[in-house]
Protein backbone atom coordinates (compact mmCIF):
# COMPACT_ATOMS: atom_id res chain seq x y z
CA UNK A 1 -1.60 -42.87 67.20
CA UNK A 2 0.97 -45.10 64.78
CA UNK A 3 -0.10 -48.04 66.55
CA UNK A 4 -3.37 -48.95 64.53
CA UNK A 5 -3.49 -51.97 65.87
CA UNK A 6 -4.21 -51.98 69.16
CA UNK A 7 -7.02 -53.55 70.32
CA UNK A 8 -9.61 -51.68 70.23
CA UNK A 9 -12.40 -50.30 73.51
CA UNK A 10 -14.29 -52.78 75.47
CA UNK A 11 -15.21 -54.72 72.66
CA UNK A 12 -11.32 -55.09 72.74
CA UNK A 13 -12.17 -55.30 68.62
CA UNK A 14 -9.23 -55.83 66.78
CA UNK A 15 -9.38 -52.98 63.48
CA UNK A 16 -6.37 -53.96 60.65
CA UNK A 17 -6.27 -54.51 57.02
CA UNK A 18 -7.75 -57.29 57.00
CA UNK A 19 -10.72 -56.53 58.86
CA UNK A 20 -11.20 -53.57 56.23
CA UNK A 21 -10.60 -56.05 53.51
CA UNK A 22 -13.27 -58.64 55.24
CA UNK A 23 -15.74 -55.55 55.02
CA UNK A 24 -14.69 -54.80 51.53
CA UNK A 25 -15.40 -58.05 50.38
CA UNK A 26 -18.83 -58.25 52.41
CA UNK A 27 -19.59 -54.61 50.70
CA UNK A 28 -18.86 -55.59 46.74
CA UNK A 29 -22.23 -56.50 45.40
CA UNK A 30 -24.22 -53.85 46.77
CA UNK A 31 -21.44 -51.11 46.07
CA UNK A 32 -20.98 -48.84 43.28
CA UNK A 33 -17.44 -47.67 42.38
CA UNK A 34 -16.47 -44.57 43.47
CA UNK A 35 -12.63 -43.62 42.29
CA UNK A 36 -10.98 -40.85 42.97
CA UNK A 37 -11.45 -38.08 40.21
CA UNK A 38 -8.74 -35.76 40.22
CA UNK A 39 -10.36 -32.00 40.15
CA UNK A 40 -8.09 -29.28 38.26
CA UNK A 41 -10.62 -26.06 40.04
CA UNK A 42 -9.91 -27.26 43.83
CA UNK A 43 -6.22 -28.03 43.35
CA UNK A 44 -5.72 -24.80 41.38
CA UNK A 45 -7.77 -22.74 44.56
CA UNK A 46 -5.75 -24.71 47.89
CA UNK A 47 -2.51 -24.68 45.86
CA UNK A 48 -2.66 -28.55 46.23
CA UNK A 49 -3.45 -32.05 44.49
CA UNK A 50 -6.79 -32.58 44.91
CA UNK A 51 -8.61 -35.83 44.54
CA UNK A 52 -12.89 -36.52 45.04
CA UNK A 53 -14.01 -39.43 46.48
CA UNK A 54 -17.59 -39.54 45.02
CA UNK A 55 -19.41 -40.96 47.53
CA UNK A 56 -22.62 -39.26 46.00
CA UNK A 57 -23.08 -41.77 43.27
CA UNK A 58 -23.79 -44.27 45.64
CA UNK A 59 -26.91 -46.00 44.81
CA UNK A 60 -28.75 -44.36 47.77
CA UNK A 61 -27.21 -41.02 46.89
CA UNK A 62 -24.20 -41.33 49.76
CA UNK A 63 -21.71 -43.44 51.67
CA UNK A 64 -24.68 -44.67 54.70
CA UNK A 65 -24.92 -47.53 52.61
CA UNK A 66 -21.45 -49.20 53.91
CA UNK A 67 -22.13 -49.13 57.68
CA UNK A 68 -25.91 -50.10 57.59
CA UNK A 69 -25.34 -53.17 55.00
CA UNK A 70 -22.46 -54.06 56.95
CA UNK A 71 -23.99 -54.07 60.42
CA UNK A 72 -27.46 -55.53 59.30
CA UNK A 73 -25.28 -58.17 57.68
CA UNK A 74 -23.87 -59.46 60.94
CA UNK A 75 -27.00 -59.30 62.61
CA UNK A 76 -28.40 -63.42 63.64
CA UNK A 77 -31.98 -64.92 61.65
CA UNK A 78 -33.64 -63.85 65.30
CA UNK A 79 -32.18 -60.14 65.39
CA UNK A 80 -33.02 -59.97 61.92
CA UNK A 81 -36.56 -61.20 62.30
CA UNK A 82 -37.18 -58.62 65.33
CA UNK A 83 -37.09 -55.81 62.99
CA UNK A 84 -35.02 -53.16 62.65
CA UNK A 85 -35.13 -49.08 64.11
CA UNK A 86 -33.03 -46.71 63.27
CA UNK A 87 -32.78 -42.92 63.05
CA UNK A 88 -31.37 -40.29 60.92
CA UNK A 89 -31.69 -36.66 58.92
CA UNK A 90 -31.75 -38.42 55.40
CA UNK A 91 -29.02 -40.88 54.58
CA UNK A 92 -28.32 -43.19 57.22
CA UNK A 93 -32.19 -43.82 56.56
CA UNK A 94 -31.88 -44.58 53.11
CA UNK A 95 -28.76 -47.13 53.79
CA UNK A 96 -30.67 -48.69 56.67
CA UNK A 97 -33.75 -48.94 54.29
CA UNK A 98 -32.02 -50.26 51.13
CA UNK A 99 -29.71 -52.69 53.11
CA UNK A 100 -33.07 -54.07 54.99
CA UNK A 101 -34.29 -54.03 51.46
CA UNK A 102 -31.67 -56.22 50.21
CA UNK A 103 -31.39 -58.13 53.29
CA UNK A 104 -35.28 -58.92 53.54
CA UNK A 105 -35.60 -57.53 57.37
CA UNK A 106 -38.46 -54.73 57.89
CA UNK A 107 -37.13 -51.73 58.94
CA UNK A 108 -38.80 -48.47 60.46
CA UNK A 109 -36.90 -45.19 60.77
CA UNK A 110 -37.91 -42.23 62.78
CA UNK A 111 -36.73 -38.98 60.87
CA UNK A 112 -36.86 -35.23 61.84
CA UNK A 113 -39.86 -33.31 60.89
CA UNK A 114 -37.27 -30.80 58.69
CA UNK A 115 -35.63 -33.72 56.96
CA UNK A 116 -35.94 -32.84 53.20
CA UNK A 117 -38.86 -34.29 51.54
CA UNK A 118 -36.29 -35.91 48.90
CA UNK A 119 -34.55 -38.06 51.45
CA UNK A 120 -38.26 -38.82 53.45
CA UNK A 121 -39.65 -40.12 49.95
CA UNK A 122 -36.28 -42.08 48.68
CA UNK A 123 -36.71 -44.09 52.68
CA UNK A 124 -40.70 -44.94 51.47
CA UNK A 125 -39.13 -46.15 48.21
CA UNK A 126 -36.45 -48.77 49.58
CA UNK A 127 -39.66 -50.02 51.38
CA UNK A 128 -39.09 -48.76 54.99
CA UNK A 129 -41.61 -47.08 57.61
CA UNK A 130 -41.23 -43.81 58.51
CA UNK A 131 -42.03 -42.30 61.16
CA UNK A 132 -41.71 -38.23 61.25
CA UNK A 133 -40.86 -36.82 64.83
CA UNK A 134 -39.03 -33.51 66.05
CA UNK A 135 -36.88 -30.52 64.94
CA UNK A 136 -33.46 -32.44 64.66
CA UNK A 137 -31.32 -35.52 64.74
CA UNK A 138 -31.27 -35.14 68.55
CA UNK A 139 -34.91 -35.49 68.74
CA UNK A 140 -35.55 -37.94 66.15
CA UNK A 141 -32.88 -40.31 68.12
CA UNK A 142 -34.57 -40.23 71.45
CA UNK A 143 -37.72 -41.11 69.85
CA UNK A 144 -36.35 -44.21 67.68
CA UNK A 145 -34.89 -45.44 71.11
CA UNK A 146 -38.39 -45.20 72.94
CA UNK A 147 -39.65 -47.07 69.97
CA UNK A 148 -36.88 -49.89 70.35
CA UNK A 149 -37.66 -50.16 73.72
CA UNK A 150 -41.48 -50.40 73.29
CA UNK A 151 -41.39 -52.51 70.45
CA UNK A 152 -38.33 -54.83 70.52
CA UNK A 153 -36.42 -53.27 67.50
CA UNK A 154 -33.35 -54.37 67.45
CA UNK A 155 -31.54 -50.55 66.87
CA UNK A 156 -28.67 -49.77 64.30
CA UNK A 157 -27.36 -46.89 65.18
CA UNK A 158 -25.79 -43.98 62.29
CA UNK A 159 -22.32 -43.72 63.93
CA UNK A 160 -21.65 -44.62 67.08
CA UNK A 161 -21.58 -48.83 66.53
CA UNK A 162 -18.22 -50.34 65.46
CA UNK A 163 -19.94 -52.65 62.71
CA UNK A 164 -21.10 -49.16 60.97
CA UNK A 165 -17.69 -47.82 61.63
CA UNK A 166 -15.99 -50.51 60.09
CA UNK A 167 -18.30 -50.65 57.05
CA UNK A 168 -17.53 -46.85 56.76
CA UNK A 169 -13.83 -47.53 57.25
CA UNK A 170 -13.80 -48.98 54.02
CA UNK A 171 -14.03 -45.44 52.14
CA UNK A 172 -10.24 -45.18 53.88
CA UNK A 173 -9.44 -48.60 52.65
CA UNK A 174 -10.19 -47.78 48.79
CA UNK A 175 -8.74 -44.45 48.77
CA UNK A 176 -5.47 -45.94 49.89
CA UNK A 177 -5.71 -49.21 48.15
CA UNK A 178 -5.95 -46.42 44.79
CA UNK A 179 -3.42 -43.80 46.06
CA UNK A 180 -1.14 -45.43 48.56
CA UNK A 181 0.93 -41.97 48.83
CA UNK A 182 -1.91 -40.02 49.47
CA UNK A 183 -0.90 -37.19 52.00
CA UNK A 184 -4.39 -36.23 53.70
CA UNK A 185 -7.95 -37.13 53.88
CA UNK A 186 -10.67 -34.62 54.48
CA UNK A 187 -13.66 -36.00 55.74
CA UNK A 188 -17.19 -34.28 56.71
CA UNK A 189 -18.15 -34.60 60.31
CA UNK A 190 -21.82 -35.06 61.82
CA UNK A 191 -21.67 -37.72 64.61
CA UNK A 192 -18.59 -38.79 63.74
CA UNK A 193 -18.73 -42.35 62.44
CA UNK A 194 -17.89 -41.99 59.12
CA UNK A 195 -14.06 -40.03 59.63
CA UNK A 196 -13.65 -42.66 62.41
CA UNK A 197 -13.63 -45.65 60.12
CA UNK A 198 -11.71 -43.61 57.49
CA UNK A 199 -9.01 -42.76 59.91
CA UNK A 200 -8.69 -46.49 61.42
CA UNK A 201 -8.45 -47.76 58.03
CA UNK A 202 -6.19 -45.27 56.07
CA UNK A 203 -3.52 -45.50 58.74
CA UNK A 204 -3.50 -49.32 59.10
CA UNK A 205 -2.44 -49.26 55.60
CA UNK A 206 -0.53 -45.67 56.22
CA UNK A 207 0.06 -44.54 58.90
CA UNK A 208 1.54 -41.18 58.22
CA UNK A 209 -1.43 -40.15 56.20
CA UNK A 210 -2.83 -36.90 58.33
CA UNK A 211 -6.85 -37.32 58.81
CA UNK A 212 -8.73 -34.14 58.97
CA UNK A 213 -12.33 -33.46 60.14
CA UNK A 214 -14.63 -30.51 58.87
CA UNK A 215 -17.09 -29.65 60.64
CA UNK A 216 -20.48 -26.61 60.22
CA UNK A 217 -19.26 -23.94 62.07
CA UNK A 218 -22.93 -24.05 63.59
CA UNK A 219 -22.47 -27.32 64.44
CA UNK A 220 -18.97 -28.02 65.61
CA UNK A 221 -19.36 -30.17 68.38
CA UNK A 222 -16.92 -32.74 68.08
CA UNK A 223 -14.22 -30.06 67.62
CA UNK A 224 -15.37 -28.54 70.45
CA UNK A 225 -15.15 -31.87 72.21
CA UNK A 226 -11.47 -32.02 71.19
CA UNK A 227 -10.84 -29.31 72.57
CA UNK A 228 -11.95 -29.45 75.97
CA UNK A 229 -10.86 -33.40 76.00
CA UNK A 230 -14.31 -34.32 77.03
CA UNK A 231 -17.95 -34.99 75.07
CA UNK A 232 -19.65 -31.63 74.53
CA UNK A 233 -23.72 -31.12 73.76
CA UNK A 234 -24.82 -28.49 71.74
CA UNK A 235 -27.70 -26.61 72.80
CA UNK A 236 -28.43 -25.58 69.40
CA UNK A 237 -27.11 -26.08 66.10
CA UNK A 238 -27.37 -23.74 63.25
CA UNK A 239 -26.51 -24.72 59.93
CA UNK A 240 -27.54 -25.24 56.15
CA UNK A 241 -25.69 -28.67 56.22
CA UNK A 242 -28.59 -30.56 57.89
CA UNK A 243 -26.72 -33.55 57.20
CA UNK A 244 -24.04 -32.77 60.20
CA UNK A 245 -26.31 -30.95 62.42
CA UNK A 246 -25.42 -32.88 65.51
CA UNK A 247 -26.17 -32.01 68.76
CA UNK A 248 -24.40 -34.50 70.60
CA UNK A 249 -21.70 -36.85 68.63
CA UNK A 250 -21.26 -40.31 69.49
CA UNK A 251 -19.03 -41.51 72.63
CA UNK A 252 -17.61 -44.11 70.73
CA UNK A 253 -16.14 -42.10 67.67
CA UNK A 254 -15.28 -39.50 70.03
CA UNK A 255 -13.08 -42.21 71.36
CA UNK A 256 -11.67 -42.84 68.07
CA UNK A 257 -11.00 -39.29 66.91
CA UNK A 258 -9.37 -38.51 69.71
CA UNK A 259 -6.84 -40.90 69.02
CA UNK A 260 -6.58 -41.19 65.03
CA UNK A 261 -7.60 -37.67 63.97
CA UNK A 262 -4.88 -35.10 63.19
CA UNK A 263 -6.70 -31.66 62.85
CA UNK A 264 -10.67 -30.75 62.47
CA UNK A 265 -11.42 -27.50 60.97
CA UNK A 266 -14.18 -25.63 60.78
CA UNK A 267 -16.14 -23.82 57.51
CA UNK A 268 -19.03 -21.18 57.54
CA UNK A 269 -21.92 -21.53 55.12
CA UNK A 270 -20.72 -19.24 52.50
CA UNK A 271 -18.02 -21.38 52.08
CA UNK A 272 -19.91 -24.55 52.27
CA UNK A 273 -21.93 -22.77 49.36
CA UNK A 274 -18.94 -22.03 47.54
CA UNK A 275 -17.87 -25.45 47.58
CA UNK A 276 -21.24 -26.56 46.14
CA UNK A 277 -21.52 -24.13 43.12
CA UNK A 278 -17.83 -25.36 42.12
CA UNK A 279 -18.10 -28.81 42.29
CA UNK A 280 -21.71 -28.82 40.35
CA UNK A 281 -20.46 -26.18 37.70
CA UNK A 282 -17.04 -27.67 37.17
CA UNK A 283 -17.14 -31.10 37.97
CA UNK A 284 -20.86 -31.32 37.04
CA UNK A 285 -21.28 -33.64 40.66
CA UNK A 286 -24.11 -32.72 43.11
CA UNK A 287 -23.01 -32.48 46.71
CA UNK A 288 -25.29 -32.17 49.44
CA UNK A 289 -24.49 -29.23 52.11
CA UNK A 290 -22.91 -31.81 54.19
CA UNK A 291 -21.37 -33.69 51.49
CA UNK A 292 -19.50 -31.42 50.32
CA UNK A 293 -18.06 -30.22 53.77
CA UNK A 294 -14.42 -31.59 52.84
CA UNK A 295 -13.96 -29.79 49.26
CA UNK A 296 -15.12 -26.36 51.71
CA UNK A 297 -12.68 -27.31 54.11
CA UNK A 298 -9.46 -27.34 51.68
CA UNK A 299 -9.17 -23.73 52.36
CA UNK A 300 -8.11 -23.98 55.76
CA UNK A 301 -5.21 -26.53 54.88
CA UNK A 302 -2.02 -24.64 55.54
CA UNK A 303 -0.05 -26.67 53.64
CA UNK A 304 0.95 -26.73 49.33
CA UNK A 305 1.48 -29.29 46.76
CA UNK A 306 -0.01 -32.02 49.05
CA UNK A 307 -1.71 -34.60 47.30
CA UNK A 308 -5.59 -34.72 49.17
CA UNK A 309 -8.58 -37.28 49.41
CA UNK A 310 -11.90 -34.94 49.45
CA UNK A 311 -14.62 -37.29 50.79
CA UNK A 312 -17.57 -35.97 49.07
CA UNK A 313 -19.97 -37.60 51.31
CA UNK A 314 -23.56 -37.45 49.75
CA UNK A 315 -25.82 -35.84 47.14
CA UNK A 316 -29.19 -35.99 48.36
CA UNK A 317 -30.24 -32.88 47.50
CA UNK A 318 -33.92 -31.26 46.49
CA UNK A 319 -34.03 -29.10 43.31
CA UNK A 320 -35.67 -26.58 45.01
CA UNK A 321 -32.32 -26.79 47.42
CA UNK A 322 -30.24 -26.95 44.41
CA UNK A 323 -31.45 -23.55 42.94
CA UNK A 324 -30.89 -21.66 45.81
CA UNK A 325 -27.74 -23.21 46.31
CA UNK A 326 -26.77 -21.84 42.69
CA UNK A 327 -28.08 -18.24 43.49
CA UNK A 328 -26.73 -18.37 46.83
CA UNK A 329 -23.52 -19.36 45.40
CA UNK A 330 -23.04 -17.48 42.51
CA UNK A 331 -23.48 -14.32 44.89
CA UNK A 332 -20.92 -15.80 47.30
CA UNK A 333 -18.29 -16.08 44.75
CA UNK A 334 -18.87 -12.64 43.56
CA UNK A 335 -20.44 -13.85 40.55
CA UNK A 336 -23.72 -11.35 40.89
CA UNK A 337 -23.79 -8.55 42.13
CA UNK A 338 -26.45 -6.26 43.40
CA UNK A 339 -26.59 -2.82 44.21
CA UNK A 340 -28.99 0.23 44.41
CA UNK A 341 -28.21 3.64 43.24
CA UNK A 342 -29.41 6.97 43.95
CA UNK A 343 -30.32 8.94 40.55
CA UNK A 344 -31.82 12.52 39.57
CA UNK A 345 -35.15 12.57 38.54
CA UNK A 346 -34.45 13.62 34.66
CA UNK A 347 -34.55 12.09 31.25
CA UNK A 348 -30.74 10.57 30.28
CA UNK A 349 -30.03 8.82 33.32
CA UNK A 350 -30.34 5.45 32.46
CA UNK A 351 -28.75 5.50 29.62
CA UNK A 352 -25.30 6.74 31.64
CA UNK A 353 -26.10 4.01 33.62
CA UNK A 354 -26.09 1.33 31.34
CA UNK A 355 -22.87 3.13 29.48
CA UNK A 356 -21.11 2.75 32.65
CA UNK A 357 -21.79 -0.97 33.41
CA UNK A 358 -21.23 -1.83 29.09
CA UNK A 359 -17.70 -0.98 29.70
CA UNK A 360 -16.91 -2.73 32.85
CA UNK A 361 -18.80 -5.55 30.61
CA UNK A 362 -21.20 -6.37 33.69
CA UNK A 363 -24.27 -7.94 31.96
CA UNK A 364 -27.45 -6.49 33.32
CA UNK A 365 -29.95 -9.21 34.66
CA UNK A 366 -32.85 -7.24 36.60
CA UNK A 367 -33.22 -3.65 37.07
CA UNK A 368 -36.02 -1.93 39.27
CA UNK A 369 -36.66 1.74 38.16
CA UNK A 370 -38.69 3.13 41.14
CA UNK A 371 -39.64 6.49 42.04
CA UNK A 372 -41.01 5.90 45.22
CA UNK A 373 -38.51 4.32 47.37
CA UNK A 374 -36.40 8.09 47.65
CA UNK A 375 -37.49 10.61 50.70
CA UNK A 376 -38.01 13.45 48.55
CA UNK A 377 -40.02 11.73 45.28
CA UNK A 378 -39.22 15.05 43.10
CA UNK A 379 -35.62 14.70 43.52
CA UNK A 380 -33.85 11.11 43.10
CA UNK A 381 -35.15 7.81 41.93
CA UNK A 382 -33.74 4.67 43.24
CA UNK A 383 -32.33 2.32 40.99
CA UNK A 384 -31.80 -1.36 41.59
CA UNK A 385 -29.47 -3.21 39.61
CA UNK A 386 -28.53 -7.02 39.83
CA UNK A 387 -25.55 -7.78 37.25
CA UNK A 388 -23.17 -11.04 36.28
CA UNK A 389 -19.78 -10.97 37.22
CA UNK A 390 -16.82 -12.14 37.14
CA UNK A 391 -15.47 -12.41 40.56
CA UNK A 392 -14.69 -9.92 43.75
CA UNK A 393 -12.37 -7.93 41.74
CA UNK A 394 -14.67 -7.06 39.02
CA UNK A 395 -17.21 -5.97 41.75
CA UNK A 396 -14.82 -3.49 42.90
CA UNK A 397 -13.79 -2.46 39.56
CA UNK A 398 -18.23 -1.79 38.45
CA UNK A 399 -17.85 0.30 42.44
CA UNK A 400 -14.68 2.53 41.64
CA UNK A 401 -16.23 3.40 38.11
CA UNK A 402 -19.49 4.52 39.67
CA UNK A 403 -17.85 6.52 41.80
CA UNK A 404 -15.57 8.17 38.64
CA UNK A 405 -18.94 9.32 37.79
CA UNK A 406 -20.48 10.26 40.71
CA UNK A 407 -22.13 7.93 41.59
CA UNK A 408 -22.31 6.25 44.83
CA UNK A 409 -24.22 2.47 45.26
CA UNK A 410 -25.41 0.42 48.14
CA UNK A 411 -24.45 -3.01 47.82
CA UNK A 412 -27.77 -4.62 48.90
């Protein structure tokens, strides 16, 4: 693994500095800079010194702009004027589309039928053809290949191509040109292209700098690939990170995980939702479920006072998404609470109610009074009660002063 520079595959490509540094330079104009904020909220919660790398702010919204510009770039005047194909779930589309864009090449890209509508329209926008076709990356892929092959398309590929992984590489490069003593890199995880540049690239210029994955834990298969020391296909995946819901990742940056990547964890949605509602109510950022993979991923690092890289990938995002994020969130984090309560049938009763919940200073936001939701309808009414909080502790506090009164609730 120290030996970065070995030549690299068939290709026998040879991945240093200054081939990160080439790419840099290639990058600049159509770049936006993304330095590392420093975030008080996640290195007060993993006990560590935690740094963002907002790849969000992009001008296509995350970091697919690096590996398309830099591999439509090297294409020849007759690649170029074949056209270009390419498939994705959202951002890899938008890169390809903007970089053909800037580059003048047409471009068409075949997207899954449950891509978000945010990501299909941005594609129109850079100028691109779309073409709508299956449930998932997986699908979407085979039919962008059928496509090349029919039409002639030359096809650039979202991860597993060493001109995208070298473009993507140069994420690694800034981080470390910024914070040479950086101690670890966390780095979402779909088909793997974008943590296989990283990890070439931050341990050319240091090598001890530890490179962790995070995968969906509906979607882990290049962990599971680790594991068993051999490519692994998902029959299904099963996440709300869309982004990283990868069937099958790439040969290729299987090839280079294998060999450059220290640890890959794994998160669960709650905690990818956590993630979300911090970053967007402290840092006021918006992460895609995918993007955001790395800052859900710090609570698995074992290790304190470590100064980390969070690679916050991409913030395509609907608002629609974006609200039930929040709620989804908010409930996560033990910020609301809802229960339902059992209560006699008499006058007084609400009142107690709201007597108990004014002390424990839980602020009341819906409450459903109904007398018909009991088995015997002359003896209790339920009462449902949703209510702010202020964390898991305060939830068990509102629970233990119910039951002082005798009162026993259902979380719902």
């Amino acid at each position: 693994m120290q030996n970065v520079k070995a030549q690299y595959l068939k290709e026998e490509r040879l991945f240093d500095y200054e081939t990160f540094k080439e790419a840099k330079n290639r990058l600049e104009s159509v770049l936006q800079d993304t330095h590392l904020i420093h975030s008080p909220i996640f290195s007060k919660e993993s006990e560590n010194h935690v740094y963002i790398k907002p790849e969000n702010l992009q001008t296509t919204g995350a970091f697919k702009i690096r590996g398309a510009y830099n591999k439509i770039s090297k294409l020849s005047i007759k690649e170029r004027n074949k056209g270009l194909i390419a498939s994705s779930a959202g951002n890899h589309a938008q890169g390809v589309a903007y970089a053909a864009k800037l580059l003048n090449v047409k471009a068409t890209i075949v997207m899954p039928k449950t891509t978000p509508l945010i990501k299909v329209e941005a594609t129109k926008n850079f100028g691109a053809n779309v073409v709508l076709y299956g449930d998932c990356y997986d699908d979407a892929y085979k039919e962008a290949l059928r496509l090349k092959k029919e039409k002639g398309y030359v096809f650039i590929h979202p991860f597993d191509d060493l001109d995208v992984v070298e473009g993507q590489g140069t994420i690694g490069f800034e981080i470390l040109e910024e914070m040479k003593d950086i101690d670890a890199i966390l780095v979402p995880i779909g088909g793997g292209g974008l943590i296989s540049g990283i990890a070439v690239a931050a341990k050319a210029m240091n090598p001890s700098v530890k490179i962790i994955g995070v995968e969906p834990e509906g979607a882990k298969a290049m962990k599971l690939s680790m594991e068993h020391n051999k490519l692994i296909h998902l029959d299904a995946v099963n996440t709300i990170a869309e982004g990283v819901a990868v069937k099958s990742p790439g040969s290729l940056t299987f090839s280079i995980i294998r060999e450059y990547v220290d640890e890959i964890v794994t998160v669960s949605d709650f905690e990818i939702m956590e993630a979300f509602l911090l970053l967007l109510e402290k840092h006021k950022l918006i992460g895609e479920t995918a993007g955001v993979l790395s800052l859900a991923g710090l609570k698995k690092i074992k290790e304190k006072n470590k100064k980390i890289a969070c690679v916050v990938s991409g913030g395509n995002i609907d608002v629609l998404t974006v609200s039930s994020m929040i709620n989804r969130g908010l409930f996560s984090r033990g910020r609301i609470f809802s229960f339902s309560v059992d209560l006699p049938d008499k006058p007084g009763e609400l009142v107690r109610i709201s007597e108990i919940l004014a002390k424990i200073n839980a602020n009341v936001i819906k409450l459903d009074h109904n007398q018909f939701k009991t088995v015997d309808r002359f003896m209790d009414v339920q009462l449902e009660v949703t209510v702010e909080t202020n964390g898991h502790e305060h939830i068990k506090q509102i629970v233990e002063s119910f039951e002082k009164e005798g009162y026993f609730i259902k979380c719902l």
